[in-house]
PDB file of N, CA and C in Angstrom:
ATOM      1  N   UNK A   1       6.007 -39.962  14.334  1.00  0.00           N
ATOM      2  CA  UNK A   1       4.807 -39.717  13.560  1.00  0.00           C
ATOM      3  C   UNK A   1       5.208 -39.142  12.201  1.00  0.00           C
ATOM      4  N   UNK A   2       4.499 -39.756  10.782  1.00  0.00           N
ATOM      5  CA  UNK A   2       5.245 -39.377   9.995  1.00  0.00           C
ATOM      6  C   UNK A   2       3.852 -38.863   9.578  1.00  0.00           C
ATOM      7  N   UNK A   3       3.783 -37.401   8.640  1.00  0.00           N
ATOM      8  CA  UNK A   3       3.316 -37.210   7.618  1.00  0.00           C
ATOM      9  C   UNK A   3       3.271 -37.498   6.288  1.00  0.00           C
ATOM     10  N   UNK A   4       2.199 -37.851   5.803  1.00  0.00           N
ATOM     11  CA  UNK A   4       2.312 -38.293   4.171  1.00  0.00           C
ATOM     12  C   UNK A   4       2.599 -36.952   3.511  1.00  0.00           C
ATOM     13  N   UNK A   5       3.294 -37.447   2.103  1.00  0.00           N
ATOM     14  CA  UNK A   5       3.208 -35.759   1.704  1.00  0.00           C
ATOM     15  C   UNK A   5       1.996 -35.798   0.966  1.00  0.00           C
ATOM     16  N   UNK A   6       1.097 -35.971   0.505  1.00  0.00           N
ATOM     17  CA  UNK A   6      -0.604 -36.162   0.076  1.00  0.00           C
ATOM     18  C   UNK A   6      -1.504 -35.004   1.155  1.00  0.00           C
ATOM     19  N   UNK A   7      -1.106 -35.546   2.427  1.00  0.00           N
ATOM     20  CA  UNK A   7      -1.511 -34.561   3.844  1.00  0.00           C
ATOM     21  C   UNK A   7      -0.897 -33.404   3.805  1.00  0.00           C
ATOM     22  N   UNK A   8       0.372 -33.544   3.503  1.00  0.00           N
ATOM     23  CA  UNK A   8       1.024 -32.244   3.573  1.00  0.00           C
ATOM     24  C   UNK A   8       0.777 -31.056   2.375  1.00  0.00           C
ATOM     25  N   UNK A   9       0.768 -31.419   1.059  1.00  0.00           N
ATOM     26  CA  UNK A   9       0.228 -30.674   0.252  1.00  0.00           C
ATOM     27  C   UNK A   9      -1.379 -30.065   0.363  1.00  0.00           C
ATOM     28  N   UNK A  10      -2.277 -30.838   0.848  1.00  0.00           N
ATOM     29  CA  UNK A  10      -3.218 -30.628   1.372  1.00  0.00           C
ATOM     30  C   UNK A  10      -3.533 -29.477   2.704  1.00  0.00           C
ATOM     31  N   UNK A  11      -2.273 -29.575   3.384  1.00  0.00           N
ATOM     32  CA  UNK A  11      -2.500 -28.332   4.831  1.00  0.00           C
ATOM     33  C   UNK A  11      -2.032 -27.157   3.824  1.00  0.00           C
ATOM     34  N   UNK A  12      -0.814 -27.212   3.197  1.00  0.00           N
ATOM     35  CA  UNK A  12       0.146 -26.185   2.578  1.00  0.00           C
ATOM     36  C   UNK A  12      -0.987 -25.211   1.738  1.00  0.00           C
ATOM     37  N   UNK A  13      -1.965 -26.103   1.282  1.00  0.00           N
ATOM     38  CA  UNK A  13      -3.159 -25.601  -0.026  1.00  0.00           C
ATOM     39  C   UNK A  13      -4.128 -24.434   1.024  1.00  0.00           C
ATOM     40  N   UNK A  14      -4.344 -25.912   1.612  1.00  0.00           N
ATOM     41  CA  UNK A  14      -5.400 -24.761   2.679  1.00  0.00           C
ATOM     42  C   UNK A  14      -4.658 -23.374   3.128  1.00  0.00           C
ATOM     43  N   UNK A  15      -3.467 -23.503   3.606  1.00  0.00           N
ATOM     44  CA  UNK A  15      -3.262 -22.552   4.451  1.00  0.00           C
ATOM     45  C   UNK A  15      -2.794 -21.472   3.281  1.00  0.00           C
ATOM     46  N   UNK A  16      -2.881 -21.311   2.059  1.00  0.00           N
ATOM     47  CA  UNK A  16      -2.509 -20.292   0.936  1.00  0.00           C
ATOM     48  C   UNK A  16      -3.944 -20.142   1.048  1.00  0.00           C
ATOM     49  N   UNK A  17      -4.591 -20.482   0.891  1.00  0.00           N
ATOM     50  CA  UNK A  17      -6.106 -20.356   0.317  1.00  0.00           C
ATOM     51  C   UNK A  17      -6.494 -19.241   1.450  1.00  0.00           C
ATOM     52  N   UNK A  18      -6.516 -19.674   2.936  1.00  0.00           N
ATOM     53  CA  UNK A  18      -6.747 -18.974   3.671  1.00  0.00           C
ATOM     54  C   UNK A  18      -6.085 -17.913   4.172  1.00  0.00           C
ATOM     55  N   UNK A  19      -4.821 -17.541   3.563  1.00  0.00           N
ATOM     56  CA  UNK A  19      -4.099 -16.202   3.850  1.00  0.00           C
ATOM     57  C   UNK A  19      -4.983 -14.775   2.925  1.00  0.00           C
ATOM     58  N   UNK A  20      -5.050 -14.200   3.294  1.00  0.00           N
ATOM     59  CA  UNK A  20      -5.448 -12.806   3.055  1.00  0.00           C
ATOM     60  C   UNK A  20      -4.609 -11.914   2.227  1.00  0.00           C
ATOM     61  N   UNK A  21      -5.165 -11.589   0.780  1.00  0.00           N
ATOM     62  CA  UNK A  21      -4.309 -10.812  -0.551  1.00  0.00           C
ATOM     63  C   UNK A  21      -3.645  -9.425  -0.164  1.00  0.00           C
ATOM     64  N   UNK A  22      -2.671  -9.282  -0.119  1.00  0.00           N
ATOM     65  CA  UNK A  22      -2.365  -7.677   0.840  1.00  0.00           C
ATOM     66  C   UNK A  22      -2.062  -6.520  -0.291  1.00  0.00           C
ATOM     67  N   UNK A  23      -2.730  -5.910  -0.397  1.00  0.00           N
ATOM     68  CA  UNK A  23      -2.880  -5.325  -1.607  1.00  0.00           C
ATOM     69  C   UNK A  23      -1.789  -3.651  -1.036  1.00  0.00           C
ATOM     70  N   UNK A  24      -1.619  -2.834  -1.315  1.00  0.00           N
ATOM     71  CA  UNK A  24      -0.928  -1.466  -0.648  1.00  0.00           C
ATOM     72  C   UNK A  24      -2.716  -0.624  -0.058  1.00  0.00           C
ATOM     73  N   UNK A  25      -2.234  -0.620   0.707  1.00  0.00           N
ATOM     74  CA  UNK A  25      -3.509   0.155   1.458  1.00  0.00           C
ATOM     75  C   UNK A  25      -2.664   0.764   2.934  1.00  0.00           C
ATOM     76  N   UNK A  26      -3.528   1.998   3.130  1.00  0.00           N
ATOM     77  CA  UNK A  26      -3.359   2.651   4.772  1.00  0.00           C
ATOM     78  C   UNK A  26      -4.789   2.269   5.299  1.00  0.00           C
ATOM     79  N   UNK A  27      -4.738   2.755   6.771  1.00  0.00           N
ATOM     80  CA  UNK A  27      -5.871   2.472   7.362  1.00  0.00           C
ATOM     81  C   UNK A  27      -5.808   3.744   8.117  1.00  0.00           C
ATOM     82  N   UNK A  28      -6.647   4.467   8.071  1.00  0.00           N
ATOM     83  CA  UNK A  28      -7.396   5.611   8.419  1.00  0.00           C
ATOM     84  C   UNK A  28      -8.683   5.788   9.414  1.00  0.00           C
ATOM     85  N   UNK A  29      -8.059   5.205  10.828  1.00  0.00           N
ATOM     86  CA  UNK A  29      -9.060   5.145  11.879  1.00  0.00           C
ATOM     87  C   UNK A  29     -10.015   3.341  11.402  1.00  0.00           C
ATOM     88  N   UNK A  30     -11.194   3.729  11.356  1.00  0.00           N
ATOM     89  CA  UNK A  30     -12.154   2.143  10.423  1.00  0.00           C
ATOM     90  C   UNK A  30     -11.924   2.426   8.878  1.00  0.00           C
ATOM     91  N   UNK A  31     -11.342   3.127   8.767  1.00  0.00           N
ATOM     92  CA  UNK A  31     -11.664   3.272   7.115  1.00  0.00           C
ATOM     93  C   UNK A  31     -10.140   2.735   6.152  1.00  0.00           C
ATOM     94  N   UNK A  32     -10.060   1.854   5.305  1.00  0.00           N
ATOM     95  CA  UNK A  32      -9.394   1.572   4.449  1.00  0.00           C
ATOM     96  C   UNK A  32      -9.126   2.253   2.738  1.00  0.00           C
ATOM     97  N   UNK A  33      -7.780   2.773   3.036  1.00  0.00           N
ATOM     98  CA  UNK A  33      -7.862   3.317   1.276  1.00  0.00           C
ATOM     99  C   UNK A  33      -6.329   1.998   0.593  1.00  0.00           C
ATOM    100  N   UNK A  34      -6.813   2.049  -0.467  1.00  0.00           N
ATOM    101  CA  UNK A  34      -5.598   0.686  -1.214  1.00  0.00           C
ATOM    102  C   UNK A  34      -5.408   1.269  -2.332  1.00  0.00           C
ATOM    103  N   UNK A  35      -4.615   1.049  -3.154  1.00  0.00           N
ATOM    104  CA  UNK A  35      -4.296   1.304  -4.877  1.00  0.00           C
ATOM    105  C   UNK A  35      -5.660   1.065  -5.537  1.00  0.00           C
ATOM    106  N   UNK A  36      -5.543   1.904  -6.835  1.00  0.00           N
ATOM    107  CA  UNK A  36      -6.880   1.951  -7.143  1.00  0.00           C
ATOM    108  C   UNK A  36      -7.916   3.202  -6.787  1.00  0.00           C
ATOM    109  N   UNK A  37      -7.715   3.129  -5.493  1.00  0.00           N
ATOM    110  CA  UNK A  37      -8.523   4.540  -4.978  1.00  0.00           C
ATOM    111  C   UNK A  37      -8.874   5.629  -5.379  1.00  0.00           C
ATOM    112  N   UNK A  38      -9.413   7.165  -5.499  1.00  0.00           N
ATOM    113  CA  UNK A  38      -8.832   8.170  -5.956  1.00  0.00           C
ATOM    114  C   UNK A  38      -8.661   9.643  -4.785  1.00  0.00           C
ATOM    115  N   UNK A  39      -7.709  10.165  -5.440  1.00  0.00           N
ATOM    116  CA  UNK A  39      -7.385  11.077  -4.462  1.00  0.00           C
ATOM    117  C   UNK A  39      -8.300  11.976  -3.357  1.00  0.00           C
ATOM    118  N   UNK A  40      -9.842  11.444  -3.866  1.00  0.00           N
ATOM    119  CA  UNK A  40     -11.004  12.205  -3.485  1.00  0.00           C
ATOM    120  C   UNK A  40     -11.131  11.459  -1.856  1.00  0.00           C
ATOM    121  N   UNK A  41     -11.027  10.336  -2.542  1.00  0.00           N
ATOM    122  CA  UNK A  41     -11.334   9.227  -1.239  1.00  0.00           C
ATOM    123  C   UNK A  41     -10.049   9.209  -0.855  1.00  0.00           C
ATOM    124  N   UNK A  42      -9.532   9.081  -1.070  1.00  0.00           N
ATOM    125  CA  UNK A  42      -7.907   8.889  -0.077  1.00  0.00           C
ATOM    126  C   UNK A  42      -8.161  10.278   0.999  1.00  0.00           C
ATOM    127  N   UNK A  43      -8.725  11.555   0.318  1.00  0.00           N
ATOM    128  CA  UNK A  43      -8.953  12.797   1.530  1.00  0.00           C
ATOM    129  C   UNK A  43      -9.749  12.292   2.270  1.00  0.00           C
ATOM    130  N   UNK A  44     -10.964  12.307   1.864  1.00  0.00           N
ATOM    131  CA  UNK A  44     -12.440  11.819   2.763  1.00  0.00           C
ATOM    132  C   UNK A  44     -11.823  10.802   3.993  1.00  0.00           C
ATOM    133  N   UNK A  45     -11.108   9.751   3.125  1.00  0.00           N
ATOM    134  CA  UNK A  45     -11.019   8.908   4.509  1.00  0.00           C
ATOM    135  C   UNK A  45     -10.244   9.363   5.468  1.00  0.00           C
ATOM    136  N   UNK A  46      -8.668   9.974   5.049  1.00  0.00           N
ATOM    137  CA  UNK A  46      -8.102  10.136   5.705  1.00  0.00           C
ATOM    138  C   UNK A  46      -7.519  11.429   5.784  1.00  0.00           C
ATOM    139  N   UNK A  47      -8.205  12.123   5.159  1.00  0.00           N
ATOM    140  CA  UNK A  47      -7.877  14.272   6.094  1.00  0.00           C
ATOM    141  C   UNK A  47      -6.890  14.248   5.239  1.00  0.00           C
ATOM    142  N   UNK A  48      -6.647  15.324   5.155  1.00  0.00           N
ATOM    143  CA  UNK A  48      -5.242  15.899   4.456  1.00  0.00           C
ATOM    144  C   UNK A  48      -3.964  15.875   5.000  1.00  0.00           C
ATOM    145  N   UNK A  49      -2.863  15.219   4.404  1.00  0.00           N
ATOM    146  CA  UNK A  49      -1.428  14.651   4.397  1.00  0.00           C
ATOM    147  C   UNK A  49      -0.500  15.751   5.410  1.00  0.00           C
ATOM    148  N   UNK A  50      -0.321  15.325   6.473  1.00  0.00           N
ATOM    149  CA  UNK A  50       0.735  16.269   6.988  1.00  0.00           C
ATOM    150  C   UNK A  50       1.960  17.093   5.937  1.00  0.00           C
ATOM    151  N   UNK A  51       2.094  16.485   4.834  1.00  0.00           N
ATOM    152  CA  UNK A  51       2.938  17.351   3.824  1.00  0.00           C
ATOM    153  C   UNK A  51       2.751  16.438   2.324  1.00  0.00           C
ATOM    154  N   UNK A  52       2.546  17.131   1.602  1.00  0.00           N
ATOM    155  CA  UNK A  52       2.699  16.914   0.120  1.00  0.00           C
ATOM    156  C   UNK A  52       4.251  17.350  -0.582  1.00  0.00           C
ATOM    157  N   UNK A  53       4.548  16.127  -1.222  1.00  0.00           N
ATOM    158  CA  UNK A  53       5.620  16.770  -1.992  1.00  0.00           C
ATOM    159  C   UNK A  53       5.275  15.604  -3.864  1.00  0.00           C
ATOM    160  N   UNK A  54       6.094  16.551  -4.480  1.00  0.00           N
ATOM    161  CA  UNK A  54       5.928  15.701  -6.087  1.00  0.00           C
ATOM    162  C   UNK A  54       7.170  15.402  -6.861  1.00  0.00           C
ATOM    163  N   UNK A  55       7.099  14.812  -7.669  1.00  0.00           N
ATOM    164  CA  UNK A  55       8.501  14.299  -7.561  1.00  0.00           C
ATOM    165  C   UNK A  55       8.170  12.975  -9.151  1.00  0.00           C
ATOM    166  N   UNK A  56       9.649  12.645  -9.097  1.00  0.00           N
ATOM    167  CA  UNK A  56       9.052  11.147 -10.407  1.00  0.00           C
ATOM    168  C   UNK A  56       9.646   9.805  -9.558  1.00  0.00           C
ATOM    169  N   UNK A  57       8.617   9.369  -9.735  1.00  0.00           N
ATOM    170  CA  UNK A  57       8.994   7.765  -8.932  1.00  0.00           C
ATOM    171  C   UNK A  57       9.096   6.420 -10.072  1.00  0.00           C
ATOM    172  N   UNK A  58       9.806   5.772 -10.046  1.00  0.00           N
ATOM    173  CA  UNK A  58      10.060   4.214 -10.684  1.00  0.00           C
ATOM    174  C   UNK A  58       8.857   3.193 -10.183  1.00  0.00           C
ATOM    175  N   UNK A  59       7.937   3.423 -11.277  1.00  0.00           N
ATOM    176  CA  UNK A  59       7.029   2.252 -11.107  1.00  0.00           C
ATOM    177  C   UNK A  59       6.943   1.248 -12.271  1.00  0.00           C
ATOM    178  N   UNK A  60       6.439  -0.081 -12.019  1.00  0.00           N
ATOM    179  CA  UNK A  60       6.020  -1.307 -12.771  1.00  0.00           C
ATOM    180  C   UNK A  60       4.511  -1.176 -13.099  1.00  0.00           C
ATOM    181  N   UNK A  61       4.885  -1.030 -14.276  1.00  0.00           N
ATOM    182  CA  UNK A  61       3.539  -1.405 -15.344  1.00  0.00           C
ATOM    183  C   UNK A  61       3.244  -2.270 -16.186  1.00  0.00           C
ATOM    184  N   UNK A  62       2.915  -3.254 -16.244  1.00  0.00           N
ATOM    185  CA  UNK A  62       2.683  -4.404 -16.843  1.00  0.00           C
ATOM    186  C   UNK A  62       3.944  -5.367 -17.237  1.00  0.00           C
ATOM    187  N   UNK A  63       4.917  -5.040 -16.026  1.00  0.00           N
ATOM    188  CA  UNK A  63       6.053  -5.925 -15.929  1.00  0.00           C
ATOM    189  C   UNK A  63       7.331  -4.897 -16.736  1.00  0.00           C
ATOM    190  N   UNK A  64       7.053  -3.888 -16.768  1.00  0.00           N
ATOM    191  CA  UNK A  64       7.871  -3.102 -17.595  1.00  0.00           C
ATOM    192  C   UNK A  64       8.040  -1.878 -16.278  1.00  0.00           C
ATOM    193  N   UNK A  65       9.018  -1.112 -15.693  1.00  0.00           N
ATOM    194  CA  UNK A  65      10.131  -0.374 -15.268  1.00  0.00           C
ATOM    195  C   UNK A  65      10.086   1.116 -16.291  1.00  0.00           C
ATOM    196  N   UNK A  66       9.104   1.679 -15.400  1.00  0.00           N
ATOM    197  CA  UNK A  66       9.050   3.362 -16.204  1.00  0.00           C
ATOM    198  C   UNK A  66       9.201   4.472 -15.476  1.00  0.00           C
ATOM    199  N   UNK A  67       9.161   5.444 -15.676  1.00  0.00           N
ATOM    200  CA  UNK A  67       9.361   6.744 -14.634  1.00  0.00           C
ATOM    201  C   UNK A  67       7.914   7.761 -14.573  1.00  0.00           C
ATOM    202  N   UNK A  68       7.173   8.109 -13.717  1.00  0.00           N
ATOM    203  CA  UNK A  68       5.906   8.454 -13.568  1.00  0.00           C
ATOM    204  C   UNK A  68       6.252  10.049 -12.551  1.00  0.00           C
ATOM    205  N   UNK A  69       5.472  10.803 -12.805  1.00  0.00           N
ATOM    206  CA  UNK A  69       5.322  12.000 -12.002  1.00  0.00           C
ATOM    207  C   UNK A  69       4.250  11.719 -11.215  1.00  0.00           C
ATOM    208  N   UNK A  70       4.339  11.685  -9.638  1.00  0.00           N
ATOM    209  CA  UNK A  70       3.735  11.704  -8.491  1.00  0.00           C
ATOM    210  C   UNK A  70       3.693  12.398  -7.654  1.00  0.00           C
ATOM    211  N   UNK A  71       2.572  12.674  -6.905  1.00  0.00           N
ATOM    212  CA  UNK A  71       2.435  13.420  -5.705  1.00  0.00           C
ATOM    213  C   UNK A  71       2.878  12.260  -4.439  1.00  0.00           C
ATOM    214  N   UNK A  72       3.687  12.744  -3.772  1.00  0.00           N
ATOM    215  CA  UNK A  72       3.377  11.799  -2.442  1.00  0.00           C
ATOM    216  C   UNK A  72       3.036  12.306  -1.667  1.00  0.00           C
ATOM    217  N   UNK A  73       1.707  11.354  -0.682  1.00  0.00           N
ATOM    218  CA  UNK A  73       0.894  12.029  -0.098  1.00  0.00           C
ATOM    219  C   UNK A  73       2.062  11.578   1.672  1.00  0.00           C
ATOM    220  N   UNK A  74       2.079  12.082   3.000  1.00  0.00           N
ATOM    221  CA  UNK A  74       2.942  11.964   3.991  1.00  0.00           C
ATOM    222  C   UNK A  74       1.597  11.937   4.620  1.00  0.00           C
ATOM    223  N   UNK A  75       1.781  11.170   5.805  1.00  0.00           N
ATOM    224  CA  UNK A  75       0.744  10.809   6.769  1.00  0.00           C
ATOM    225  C   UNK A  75       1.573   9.902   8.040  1.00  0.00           C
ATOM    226  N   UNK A  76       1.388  10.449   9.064  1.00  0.00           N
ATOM    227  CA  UNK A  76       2.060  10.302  10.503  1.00  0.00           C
ATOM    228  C   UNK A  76       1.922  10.625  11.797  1.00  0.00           C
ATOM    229  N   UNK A  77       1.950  10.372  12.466  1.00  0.00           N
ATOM    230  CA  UNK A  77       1.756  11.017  14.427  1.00  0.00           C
ATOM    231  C   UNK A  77       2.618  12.356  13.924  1.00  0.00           C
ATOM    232  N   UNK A  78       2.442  13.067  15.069  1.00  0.00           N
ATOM    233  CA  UNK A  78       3.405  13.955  15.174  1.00  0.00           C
ATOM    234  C   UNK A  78       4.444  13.606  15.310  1.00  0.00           C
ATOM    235  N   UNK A  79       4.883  12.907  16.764  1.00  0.00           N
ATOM    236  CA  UNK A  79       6.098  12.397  17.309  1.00  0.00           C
ATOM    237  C   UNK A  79       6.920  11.946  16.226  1.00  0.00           C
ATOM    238  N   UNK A  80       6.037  11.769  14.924  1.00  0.00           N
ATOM    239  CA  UNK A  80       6.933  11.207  13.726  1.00  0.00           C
ATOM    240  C   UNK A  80       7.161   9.835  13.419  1.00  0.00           C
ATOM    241  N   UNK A  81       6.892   8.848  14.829  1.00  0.00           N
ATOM    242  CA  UNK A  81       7.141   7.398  14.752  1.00  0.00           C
ATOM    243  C   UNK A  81       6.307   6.276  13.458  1.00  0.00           C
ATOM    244  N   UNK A  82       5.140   6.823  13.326  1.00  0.00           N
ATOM    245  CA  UNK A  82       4.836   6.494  12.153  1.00  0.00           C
ATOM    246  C   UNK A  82       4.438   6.982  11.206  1.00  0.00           C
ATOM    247  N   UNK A  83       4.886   6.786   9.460  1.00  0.00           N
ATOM    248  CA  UNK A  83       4.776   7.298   8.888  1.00  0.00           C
ATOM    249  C   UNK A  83       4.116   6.392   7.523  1.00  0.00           C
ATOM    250  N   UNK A  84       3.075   6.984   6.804  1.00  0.00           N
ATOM    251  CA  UNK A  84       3.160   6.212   5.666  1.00  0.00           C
ATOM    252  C   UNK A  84       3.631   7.254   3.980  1.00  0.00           C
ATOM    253  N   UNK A  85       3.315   6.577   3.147  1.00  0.00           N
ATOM    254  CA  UNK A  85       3.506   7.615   2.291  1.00  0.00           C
ATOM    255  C   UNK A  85       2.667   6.987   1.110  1.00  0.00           C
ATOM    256  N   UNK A  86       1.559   8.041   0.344  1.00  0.00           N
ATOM    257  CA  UNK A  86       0.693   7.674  -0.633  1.00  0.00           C
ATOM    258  C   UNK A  86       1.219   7.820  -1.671  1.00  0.00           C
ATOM    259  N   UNK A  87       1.588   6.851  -2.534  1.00  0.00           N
ATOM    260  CA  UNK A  87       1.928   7.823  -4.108  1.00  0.00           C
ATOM    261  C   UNK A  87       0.748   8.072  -5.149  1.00  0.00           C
ATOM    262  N   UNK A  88       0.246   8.822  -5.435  1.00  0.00           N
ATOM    263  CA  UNK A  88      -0.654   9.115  -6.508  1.00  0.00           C
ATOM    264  C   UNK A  88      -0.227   9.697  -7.682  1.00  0.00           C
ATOM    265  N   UNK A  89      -0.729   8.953  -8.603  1.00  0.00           N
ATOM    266  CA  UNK A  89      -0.217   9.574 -10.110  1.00  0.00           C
ATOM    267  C   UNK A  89      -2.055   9.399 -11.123  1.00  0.00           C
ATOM    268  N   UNK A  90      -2.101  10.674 -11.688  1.00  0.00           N
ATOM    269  CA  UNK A  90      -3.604  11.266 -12.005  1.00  0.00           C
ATOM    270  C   UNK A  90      -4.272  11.425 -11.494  1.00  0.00           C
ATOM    271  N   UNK A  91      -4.438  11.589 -10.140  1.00  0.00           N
ATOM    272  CA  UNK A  91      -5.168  11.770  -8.810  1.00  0.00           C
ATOM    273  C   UNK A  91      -5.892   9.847  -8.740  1.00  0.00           C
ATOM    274  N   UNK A  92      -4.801   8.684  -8.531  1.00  0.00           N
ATOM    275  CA  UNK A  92      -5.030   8.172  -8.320  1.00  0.00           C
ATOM    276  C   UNK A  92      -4.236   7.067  -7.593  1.00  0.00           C
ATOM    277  N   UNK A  93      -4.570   6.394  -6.317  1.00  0.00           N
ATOM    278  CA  UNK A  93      -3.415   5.750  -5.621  1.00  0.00           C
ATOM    279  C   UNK A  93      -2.882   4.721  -6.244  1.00  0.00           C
ATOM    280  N   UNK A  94      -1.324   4.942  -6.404  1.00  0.00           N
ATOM    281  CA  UNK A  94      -0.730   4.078  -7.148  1.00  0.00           C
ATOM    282  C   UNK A  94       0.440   3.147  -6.227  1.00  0.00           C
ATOM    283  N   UNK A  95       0.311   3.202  -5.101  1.00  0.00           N
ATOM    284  CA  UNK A  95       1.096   2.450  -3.829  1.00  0.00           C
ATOM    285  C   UNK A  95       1.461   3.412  -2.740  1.00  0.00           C
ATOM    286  N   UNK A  96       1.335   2.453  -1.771  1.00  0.00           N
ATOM    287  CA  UNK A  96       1.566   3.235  -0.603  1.00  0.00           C
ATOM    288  C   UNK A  96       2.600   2.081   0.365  1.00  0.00           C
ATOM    289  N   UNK A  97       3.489   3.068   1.161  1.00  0.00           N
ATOM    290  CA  UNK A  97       4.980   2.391   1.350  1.00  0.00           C
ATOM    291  C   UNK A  97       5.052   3.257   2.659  1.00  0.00           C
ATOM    292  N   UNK A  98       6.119   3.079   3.139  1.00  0.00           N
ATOM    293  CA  UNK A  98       6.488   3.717   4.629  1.00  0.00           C
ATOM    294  C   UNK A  98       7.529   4.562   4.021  1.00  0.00           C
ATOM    295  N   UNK A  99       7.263   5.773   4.953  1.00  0.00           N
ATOM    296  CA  UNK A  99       7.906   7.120   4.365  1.00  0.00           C
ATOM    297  C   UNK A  99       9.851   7.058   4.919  1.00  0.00           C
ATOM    298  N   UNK A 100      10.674   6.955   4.324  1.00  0.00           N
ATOM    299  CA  UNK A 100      11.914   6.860   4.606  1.00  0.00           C
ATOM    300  C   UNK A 100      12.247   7.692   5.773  1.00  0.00           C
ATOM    301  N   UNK A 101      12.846   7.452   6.980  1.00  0.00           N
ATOM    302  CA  UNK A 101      13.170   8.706   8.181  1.00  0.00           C
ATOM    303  C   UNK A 101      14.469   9.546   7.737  1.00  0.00           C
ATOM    304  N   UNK A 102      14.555  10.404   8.191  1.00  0.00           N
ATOM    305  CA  UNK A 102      15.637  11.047   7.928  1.00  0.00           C
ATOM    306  C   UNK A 102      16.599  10.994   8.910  1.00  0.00           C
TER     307      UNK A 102
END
């Protein structure tokens, strides 16, 4: 059975179309916070950070590589197994990443 490639560009289209944009976001029980957010709502949804620390992180801004002062917000079980980590810079979420283990 051969596929045309006419058919095949055609499934390939659909199936981009129908994938879902994954933007940096945590999920906080039903509640979703993503980049963009602000630190108000990043609490509300999700309680206050098992630990805050601040620090300067390497972020991309309009394709340009700069150095930014951030809070990172820590969020995890106890047991520690999962962890995420918020970065906010002006009290606003600027990516969120999995917190490095030690």
């Amino acid at each position: 059975m051969q596929i045309s490639t006419g058919l095949l560009i055609v499934l390939l289209i659909g199936l981009l179309i129908g994938m879902p944009v994954q933007a940096d976001s945590i999920r906080c029980g039903s509640k979703l916070v993503k980049t963009g957010d602000t630190k108000a709502k990043l609490e509300q949804r999700c309680g206050k950070p098992m630990s805050i620390d601040r620090g300067y992180e390497s972020v991309t801004i309009n394709g340009f590589i700069t150095s930014k002062r951030v809070e990172r917000w820590h969020y995890g079980t106890a047991s520690g197994k999962y962890w995420k980590t918020v970065y906010l810079h002006n009290n606003e979420v600027i990516k969120v990443g999995n917190k490095p283990q030690d």
